[in-house]
PDB file of N, CA and C in Angstrom:
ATOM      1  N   UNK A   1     -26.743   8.558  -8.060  1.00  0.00           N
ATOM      2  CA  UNK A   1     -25.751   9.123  -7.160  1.00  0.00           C
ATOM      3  C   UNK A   1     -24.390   9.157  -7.858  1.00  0.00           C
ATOM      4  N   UNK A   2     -23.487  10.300  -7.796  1.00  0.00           N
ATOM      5  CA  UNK A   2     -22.124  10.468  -8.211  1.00  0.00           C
ATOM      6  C   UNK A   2     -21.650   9.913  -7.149  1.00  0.00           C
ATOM      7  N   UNK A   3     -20.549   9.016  -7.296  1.00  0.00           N
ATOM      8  CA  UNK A   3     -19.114   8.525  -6.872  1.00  0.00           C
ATOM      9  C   UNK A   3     -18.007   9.164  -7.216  1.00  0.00           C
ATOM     10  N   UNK A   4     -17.699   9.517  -5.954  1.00  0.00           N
ATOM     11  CA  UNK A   4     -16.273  10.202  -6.546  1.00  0.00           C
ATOM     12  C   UNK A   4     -15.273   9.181  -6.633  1.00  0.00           C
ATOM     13  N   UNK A   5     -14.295   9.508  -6.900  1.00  0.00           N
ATOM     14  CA  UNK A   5     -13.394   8.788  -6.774  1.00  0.00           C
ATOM     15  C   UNK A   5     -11.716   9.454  -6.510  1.00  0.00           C
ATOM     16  N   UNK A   6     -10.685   8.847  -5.924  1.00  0.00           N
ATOM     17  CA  UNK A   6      -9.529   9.044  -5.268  1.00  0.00           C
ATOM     18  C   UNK A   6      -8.476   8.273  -6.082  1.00  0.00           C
ATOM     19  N   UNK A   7      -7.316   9.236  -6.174  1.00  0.00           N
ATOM     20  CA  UNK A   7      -6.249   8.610  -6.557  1.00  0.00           C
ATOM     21  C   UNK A   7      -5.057   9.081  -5.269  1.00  0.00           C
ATOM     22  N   UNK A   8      -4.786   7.138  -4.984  1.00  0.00           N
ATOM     23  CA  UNK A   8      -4.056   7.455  -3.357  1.00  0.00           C
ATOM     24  C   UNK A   8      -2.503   5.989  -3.466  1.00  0.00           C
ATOM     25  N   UNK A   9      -1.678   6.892  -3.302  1.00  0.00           N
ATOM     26  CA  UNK A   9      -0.620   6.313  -3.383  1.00  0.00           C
ATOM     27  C   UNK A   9       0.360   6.129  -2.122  1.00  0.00           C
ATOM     28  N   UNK A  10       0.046   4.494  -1.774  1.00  0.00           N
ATOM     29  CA  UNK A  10       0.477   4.214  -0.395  1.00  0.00           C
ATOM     30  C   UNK A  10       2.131   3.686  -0.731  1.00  0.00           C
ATOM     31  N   UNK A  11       2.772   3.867   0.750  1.00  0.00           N
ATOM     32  CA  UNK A  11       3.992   3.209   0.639  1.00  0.00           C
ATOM     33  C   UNK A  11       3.990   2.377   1.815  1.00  0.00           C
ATOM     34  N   UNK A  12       4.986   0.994   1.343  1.00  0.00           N
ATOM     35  CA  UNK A  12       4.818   0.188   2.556  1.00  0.00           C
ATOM     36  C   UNK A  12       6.178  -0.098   2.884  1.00  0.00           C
ATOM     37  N   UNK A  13       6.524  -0.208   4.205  1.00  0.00           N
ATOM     38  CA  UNK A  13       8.060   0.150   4.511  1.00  0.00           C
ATOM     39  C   UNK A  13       8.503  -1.021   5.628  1.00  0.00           C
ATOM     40  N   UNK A  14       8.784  -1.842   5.361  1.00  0.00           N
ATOM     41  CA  UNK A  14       9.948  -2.949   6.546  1.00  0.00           C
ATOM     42  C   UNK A  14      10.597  -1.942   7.364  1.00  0.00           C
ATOM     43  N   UNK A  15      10.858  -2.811   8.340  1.00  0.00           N
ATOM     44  CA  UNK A  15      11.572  -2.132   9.556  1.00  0.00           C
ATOM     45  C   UNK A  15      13.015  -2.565   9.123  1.00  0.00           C
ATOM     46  N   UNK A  16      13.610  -3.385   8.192  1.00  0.00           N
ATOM     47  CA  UNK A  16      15.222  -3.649   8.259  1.00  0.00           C
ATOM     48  C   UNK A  16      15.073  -3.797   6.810  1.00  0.00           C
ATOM     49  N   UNK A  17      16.608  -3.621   6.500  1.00  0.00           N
ATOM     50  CA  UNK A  17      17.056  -3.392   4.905  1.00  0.00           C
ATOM     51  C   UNK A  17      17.389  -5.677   4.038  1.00  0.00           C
ATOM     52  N   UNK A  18      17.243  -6.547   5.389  1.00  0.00           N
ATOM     53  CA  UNK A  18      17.151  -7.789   4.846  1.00  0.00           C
ATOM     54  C   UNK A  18      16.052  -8.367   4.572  1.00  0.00           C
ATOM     55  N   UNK A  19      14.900  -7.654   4.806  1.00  0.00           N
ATOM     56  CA  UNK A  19      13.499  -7.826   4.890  1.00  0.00           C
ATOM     57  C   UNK A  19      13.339  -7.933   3.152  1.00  0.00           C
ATOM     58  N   UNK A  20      12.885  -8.861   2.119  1.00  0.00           N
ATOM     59  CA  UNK A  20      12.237  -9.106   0.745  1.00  0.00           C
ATOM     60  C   UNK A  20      11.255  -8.466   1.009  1.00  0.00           C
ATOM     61  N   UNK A  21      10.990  -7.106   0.333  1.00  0.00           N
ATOM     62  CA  UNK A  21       9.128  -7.017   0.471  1.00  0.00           C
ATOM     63  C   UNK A  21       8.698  -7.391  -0.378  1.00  0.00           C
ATOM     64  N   UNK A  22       8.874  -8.160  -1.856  1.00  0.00           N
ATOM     65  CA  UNK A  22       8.681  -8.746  -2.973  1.00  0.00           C
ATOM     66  C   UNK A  22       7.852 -10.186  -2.182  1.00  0.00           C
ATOM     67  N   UNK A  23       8.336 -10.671  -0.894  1.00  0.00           N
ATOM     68  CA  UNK A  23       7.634 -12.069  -0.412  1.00  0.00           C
ATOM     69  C   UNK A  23       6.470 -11.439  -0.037  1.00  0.00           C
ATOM     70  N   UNK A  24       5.629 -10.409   0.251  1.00  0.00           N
ATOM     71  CA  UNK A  24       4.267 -10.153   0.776  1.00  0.00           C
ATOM     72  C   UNK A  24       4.130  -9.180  -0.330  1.00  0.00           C
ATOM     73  N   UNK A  25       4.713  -8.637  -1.360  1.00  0.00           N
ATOM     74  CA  UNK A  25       3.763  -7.988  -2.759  1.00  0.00           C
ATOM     75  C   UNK A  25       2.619  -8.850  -3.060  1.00  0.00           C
ATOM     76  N   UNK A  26       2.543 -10.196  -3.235  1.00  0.00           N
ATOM     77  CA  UNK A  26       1.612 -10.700  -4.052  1.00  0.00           C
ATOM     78  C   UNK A  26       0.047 -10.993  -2.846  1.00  0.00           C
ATOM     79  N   UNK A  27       0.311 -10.834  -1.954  1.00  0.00           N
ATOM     80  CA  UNK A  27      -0.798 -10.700  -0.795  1.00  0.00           C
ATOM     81  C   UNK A  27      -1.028  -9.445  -0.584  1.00  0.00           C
ATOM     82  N   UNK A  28      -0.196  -8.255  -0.805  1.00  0.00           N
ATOM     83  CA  UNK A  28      -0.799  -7.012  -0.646  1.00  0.00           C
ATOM     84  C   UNK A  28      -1.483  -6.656  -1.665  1.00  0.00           C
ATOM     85  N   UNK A  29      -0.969  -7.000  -3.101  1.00  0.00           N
ATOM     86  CA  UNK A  29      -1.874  -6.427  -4.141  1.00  0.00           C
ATOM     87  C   UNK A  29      -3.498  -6.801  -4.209  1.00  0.00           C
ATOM     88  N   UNK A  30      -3.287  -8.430  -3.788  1.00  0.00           N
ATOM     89  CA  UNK A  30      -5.041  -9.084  -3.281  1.00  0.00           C
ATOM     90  C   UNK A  30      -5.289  -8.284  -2.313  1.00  0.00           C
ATOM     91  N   UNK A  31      -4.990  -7.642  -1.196  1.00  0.00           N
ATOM     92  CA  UNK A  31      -6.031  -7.263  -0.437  1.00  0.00           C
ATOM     93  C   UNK A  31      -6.199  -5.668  -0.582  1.00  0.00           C
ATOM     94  N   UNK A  32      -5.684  -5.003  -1.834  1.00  0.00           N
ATOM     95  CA  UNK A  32      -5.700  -3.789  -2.610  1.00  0.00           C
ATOM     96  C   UNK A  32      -6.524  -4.203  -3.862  1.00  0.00           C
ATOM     97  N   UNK A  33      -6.612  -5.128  -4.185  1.00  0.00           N
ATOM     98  CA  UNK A  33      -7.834  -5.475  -5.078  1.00  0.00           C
ATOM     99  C   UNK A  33      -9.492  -6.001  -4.498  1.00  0.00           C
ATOM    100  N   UNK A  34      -9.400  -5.603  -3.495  1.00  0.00           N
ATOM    101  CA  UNK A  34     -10.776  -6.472  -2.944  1.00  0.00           C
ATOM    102  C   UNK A  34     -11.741  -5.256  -3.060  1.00  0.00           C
ATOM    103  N   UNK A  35     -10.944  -3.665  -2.870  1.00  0.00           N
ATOM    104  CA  UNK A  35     -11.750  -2.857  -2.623  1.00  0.00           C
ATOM    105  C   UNK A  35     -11.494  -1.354  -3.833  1.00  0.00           C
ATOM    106  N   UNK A  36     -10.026  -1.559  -4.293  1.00  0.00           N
ATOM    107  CA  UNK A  36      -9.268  -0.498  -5.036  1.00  0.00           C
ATOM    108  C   UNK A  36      -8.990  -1.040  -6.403  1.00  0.00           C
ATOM    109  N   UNK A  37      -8.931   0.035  -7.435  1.00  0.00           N
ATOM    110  CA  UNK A  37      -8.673  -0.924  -8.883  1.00  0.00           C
ATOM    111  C   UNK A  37      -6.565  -0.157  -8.714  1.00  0.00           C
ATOM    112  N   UNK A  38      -5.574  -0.954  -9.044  1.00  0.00           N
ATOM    113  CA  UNK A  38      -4.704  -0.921  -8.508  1.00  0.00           C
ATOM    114  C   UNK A  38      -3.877  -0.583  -9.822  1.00  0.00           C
ATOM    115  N   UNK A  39      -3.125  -0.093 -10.137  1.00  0.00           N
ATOM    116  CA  UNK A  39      -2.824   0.904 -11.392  1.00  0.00           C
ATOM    117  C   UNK A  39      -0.866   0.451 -11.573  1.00  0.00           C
ATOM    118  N   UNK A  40      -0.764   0.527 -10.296  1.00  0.00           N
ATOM    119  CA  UNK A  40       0.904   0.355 -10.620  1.00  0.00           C
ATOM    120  C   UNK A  40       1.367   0.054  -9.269  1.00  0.00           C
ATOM    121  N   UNK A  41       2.722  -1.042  -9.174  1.00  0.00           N
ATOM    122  CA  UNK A  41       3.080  -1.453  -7.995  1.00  0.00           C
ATOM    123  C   UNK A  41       4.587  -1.594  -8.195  1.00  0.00           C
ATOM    124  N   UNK A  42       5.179  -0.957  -7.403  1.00  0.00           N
ATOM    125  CA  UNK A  42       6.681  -1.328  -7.487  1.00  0.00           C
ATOM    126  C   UNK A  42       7.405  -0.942  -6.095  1.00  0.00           C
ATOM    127  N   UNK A  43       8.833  -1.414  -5.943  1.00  0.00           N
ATOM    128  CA  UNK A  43       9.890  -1.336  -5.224  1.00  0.00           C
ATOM    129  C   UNK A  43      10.611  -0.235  -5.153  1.00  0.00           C
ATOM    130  N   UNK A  44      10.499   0.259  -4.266  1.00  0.00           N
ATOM    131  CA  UNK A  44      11.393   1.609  -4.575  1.00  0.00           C
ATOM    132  C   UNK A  44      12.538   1.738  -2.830  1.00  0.00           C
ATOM    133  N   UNK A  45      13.271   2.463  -3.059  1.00  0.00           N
ATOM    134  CA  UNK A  45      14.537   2.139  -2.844  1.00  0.00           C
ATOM    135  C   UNK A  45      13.790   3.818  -1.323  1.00  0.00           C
ATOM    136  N   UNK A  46      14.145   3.096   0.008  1.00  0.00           N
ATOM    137  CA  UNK A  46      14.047   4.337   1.007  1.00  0.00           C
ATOM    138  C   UNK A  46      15.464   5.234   1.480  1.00  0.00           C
ATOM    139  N   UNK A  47      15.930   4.280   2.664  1.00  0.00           N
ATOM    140  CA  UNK A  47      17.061   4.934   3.204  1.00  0.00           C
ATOM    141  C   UNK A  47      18.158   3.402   3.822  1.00  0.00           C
ATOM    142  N   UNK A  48      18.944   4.139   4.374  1.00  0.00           N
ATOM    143  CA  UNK A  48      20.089   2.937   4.281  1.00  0.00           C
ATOM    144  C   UNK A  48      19.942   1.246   4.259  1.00  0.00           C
ATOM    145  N   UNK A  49      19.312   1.378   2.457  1.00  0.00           N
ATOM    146  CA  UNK A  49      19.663   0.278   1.641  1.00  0.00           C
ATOM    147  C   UNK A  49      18.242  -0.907   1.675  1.00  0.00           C
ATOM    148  N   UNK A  50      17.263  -0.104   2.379  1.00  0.00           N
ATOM    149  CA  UNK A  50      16.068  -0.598   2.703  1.00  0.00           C
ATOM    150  C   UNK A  50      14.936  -0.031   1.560  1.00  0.00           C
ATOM    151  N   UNK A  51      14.443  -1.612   1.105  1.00  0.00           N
ATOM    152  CA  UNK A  51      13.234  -1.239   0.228  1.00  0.00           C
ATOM    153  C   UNK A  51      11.845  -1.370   0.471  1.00  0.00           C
ATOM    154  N   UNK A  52      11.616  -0.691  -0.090  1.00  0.00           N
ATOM    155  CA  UNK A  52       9.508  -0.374   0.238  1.00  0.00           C
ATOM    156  C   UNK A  52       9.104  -0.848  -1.339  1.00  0.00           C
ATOM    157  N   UNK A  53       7.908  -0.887  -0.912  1.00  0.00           N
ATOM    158  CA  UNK A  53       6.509  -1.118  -1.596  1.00  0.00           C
ATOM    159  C   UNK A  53       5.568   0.070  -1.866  1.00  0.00           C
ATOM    160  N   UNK A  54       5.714   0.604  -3.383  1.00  0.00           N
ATOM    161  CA  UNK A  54       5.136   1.862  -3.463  1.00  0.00           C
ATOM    162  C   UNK A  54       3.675   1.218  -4.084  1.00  0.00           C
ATOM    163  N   UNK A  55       2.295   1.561  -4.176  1.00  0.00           N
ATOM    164  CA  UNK A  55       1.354   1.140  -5.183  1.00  0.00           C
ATOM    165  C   UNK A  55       0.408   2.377  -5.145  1.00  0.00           C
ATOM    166  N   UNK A  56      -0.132   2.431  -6.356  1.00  0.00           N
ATOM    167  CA  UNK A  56      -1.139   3.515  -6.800  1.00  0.00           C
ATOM    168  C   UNK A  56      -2.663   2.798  -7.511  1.00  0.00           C
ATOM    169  N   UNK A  57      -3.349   3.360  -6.428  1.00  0.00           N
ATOM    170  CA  UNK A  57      -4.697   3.137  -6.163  1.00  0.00           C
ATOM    171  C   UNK A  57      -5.418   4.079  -7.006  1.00  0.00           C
ATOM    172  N   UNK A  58      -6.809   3.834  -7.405  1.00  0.00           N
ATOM    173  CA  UNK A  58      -8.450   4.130  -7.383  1.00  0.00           C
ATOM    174  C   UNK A  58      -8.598   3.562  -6.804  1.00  0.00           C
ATOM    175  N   UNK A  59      -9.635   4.916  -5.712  1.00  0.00           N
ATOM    176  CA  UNK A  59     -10.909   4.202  -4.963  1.00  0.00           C
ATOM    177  C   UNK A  59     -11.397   5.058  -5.201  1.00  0.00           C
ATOM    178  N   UNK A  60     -13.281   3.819  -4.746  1.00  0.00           N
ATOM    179  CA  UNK A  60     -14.409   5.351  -4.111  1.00  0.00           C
ATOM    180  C   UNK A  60     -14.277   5.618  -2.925  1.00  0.00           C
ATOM    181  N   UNK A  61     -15.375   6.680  -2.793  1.00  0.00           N
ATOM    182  CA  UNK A  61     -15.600   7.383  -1.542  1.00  0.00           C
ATOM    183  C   UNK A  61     -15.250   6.042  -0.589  1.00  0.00           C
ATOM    184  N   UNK A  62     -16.023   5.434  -0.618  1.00  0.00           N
ATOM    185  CA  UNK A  62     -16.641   4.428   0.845  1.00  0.00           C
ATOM    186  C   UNK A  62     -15.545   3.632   1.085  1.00  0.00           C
ATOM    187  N   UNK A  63     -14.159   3.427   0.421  1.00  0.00           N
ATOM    188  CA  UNK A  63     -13.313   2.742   0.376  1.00  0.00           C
ATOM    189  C   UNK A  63     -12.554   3.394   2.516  1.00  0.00           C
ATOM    190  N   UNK A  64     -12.397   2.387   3.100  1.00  0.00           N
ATOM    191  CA  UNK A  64     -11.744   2.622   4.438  1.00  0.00           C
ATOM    192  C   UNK A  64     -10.204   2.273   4.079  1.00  0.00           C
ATOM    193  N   UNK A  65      -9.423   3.393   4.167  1.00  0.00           N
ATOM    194  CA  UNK A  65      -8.249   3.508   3.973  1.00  0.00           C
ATOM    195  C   UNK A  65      -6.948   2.949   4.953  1.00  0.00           C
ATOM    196  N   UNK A  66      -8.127   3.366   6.229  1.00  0.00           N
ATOM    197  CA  UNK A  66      -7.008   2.921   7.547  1.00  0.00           C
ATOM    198  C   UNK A  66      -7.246   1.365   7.522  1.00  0.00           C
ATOM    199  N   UNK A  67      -8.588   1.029   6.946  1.00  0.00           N
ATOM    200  CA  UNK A  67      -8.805  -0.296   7.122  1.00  0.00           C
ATOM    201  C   UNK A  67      -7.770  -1.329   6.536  1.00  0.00           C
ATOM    202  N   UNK A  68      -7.705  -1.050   5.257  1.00  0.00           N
ATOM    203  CA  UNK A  68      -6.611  -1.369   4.301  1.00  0.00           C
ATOM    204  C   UNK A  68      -5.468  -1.271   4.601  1.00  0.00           C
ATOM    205  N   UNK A  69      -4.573  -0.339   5.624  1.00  0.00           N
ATOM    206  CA  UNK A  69      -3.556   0.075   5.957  1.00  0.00           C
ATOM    207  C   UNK A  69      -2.855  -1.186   7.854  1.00  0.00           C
ATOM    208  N   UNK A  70      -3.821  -1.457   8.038  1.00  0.00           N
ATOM    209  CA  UNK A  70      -4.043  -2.109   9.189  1.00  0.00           C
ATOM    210  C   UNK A  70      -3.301  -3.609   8.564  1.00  0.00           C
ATOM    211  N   UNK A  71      -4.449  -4.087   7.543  1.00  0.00           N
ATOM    212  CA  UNK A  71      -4.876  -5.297   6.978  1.00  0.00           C
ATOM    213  C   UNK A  71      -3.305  -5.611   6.631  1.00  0.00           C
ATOM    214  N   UNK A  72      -2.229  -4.704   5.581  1.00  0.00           N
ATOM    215  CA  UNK A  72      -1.016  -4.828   5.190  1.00  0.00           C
ATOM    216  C   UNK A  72       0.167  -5.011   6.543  1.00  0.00           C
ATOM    217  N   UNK A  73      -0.058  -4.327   7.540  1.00  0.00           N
ATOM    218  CA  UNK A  73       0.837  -4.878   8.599  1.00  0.00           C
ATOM    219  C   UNK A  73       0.838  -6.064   8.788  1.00  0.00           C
ATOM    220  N   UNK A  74      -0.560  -6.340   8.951  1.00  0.00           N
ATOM    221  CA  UNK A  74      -1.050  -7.762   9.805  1.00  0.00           C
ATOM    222  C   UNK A  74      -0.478  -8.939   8.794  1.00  0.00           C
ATOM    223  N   UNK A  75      -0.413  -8.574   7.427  1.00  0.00           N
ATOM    224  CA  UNK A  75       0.388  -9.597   6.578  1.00  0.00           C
ATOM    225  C   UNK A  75       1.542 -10.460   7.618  1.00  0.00           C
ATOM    226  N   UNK A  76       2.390  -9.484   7.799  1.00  0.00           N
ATOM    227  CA  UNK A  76       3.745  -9.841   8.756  1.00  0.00           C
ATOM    228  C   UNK A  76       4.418  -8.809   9.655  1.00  0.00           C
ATOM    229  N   UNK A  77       3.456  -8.665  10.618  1.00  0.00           N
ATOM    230  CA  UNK A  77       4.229  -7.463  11.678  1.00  0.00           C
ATOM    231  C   UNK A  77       5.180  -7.734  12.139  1.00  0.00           C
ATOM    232  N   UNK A  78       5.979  -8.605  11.995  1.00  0.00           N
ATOM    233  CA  UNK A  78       7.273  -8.612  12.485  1.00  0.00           C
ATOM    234  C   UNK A  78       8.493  -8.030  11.451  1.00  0.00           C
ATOM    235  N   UNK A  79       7.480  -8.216  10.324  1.00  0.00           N
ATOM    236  CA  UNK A  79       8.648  -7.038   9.221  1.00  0.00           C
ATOM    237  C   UNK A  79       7.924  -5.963   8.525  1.00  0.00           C
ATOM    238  N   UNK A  80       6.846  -6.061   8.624  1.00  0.00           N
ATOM    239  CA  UNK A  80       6.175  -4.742   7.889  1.00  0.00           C
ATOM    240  C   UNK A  80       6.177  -3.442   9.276  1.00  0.00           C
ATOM    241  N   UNK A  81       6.552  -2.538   8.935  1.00  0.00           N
ATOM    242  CA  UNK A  81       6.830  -1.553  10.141  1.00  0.00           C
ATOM    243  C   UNK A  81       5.376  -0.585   9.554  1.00  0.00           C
ATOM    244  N   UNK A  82       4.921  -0.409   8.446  1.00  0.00           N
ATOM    245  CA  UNK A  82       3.616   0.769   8.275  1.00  0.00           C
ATOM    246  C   UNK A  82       3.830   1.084   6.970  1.00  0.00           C
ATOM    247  N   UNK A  83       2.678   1.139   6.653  1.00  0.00           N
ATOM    248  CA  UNK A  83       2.031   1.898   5.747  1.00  0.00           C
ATOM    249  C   UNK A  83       1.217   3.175   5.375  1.00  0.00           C
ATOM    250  N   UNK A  84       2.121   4.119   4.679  1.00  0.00           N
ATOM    251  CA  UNK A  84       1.824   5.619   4.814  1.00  0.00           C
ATOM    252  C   UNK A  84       0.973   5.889   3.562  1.00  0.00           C
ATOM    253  N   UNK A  85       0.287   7.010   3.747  1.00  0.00           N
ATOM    254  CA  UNK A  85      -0.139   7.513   2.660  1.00  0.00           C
ATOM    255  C   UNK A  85       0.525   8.462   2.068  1.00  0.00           C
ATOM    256  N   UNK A  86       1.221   8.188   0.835  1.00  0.00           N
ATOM    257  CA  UNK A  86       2.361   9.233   0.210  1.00  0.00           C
ATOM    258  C   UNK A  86       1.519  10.854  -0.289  1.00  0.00           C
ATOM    259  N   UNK A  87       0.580  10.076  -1.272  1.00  0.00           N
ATOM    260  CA  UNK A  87      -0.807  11.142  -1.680  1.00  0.00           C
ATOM    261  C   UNK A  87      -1.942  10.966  -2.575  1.00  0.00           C
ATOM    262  N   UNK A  88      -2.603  11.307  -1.580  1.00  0.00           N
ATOM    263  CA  UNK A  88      -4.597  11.356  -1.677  1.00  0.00           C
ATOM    264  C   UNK A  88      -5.136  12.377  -2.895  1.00  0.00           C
ATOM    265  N   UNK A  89      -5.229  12.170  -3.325  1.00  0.00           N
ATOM    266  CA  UNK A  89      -6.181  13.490  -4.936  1.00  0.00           C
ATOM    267  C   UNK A  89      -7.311  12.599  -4.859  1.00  0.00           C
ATOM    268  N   UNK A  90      -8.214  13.645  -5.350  1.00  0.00           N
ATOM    269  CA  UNK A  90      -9.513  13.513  -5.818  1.00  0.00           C
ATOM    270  C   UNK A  90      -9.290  13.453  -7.294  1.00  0.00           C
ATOM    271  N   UNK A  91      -9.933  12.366  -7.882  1.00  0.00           N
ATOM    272  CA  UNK A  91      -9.693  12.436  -9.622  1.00  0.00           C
ATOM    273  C   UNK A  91     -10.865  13.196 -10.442  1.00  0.00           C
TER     274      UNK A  91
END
């Protein structure tokens, strides 16, 4: 059987600009490694003065995306506001 595979680049965004997202990077990248091989992770700068969590994924097919996307709130919903999918390619 062929596996395809996806190149998908999520962003993860606090609800306030005092929020560290550097304190839950090292728990998001584990639960982006359980299922995704994880390529690059960094901080990138949104809107008034508030930073996100950009990372770029491989997955396969069978990989559940929303599942993964759920899992990163639940880190700390009181400061993680969501996680978007910036963009999905097929590799």
């Amino acid at each position: 059987k062929v596996i395809s595979l996806s190149a998908v680049v999520f962003d993860i965004k606090p609800y306030c600009d005092d929020y560290d997202i550097t304190v839950a990077q090292q728990k998001i990248i584990a639960i982006a490694k359980e299922n995704m091989t994880v390529k690059n992770c960094e901080v990138i700068k949104l809107a008034y003065g508030i930073k996100g969590l950009r990372i770029d994924t491989v997955i396969t097919e069978d990989v559940d995306t929303e599942l993964f996307m759920e899992r990163v709130v639940k880190i700390d919903p009181d400061n993680i506001q969501s996680v978007d999918i910036k963009s999905f390619n097929k590799v």
